[in-house]
Protein backbone atom coordinates (compact mmCIF):
# COMPACT_ATOMS: atom_id res chain seq x y z
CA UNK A 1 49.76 -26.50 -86.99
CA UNK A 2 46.38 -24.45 -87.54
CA UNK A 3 43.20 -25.13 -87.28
CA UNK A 4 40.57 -25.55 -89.82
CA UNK A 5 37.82 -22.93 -89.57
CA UNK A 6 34.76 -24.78 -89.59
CA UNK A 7 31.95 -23.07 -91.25
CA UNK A 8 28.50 -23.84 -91.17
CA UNK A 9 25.51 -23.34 -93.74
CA UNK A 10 22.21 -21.23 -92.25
CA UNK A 11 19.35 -23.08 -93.48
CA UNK A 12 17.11 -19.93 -95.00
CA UNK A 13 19.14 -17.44 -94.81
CA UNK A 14 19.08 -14.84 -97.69
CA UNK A 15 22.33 -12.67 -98.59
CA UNK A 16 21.64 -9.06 -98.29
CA UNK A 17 23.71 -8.36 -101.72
CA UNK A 18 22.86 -11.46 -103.93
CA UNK A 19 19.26 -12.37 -102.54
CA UNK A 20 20.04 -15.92 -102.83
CA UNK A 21 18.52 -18.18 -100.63
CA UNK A 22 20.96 -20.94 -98.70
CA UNK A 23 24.22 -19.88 -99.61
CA UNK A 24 25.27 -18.03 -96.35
CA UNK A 25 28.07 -20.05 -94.51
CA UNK A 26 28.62 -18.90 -90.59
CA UNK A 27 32.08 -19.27 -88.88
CA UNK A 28 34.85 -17.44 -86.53
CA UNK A 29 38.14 -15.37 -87.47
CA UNK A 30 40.80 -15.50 -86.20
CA UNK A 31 39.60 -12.10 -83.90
CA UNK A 32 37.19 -14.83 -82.93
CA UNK A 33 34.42 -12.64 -84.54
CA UNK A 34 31.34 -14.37 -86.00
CA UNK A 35 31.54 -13.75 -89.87
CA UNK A 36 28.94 -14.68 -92.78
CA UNK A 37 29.42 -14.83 -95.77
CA UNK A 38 27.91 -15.76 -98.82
CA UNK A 39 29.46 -18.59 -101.21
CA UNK A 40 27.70 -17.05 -104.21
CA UNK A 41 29.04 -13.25 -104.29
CA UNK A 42 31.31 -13.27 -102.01
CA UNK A 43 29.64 -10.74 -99.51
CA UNK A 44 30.84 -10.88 -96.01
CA UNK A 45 30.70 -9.54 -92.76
CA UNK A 46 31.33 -9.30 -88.90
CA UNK A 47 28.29 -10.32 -86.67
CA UNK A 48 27.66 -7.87 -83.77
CA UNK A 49 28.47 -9.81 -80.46
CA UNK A 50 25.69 -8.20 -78.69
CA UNK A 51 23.13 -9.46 -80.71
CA UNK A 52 21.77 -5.89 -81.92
CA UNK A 53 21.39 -6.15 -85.99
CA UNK A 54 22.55 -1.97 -87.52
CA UNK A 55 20.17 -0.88 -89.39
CA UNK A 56 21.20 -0.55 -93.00
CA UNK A 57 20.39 3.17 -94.22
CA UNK A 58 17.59 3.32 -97.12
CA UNK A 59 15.66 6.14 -98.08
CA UNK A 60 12.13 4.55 -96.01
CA UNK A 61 13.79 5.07 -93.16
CA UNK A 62 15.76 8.41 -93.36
CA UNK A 63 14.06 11.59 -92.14
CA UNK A 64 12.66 14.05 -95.31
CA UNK A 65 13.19 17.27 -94.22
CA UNK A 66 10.78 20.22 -94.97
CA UNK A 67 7.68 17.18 -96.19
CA UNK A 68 4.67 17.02 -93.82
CA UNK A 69 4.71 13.30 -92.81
CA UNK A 70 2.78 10.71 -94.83
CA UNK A 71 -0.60 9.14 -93.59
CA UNK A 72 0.44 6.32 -92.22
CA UNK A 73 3.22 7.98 -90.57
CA UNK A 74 0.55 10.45 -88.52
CA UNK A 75 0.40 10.21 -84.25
CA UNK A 76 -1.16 7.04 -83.27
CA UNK A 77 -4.03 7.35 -80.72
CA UNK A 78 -5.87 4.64 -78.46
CA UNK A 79 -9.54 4.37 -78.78
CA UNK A 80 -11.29 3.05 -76.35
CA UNK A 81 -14.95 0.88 -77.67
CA UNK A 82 -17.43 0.83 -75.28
CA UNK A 83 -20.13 -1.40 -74.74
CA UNK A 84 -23.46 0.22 -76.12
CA UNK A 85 -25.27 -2.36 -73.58
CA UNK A 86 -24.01 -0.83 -70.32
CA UNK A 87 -24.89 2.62 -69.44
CA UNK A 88 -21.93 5.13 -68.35
């Protein structure tokens, strides 16, 4: 006899293909991997067991070789604020 997979709806959850809100179902394989997968399109796959999500590659967040960097991409520096009412 086998057992029945039991599979479990995440409340808010949005699938990364379809964008639809509350159809993600959670459960284990038979590798006794943590899947997802969405009821709507069909998209599915294997959670990482360590808890670190992969980054999905886009073009925000690959390098652009041979452009100078945007503004909001420039060095970051602290800056201290003094108080004007003590003396230093």
């Amino acid at each position: 006899m086998t057992e029945k997979t039991i599979k479990r709806f995440i409340a808010g959850a949005v699938c990364p293909r379809c964008a639809e809100m509350d159809k993600l179902v959670m459960f284990r394989n038979e590798q006794n991997q943590q899947v997802r997968e969405c009821v709507r399109c069909g998209y599915s796959d294997v959670m990482n067991e360590n808890g670190q999500a992969e980054e999905i590659s886009t073009r925000v967040n690959q390098p652009r070789v041979g452009e100078k960097p945007l503004a909001h991409e420039d060095e970051v520096s602290v800056v201290n604020i003094m108080d004007p009412k003590k003396k230093h």
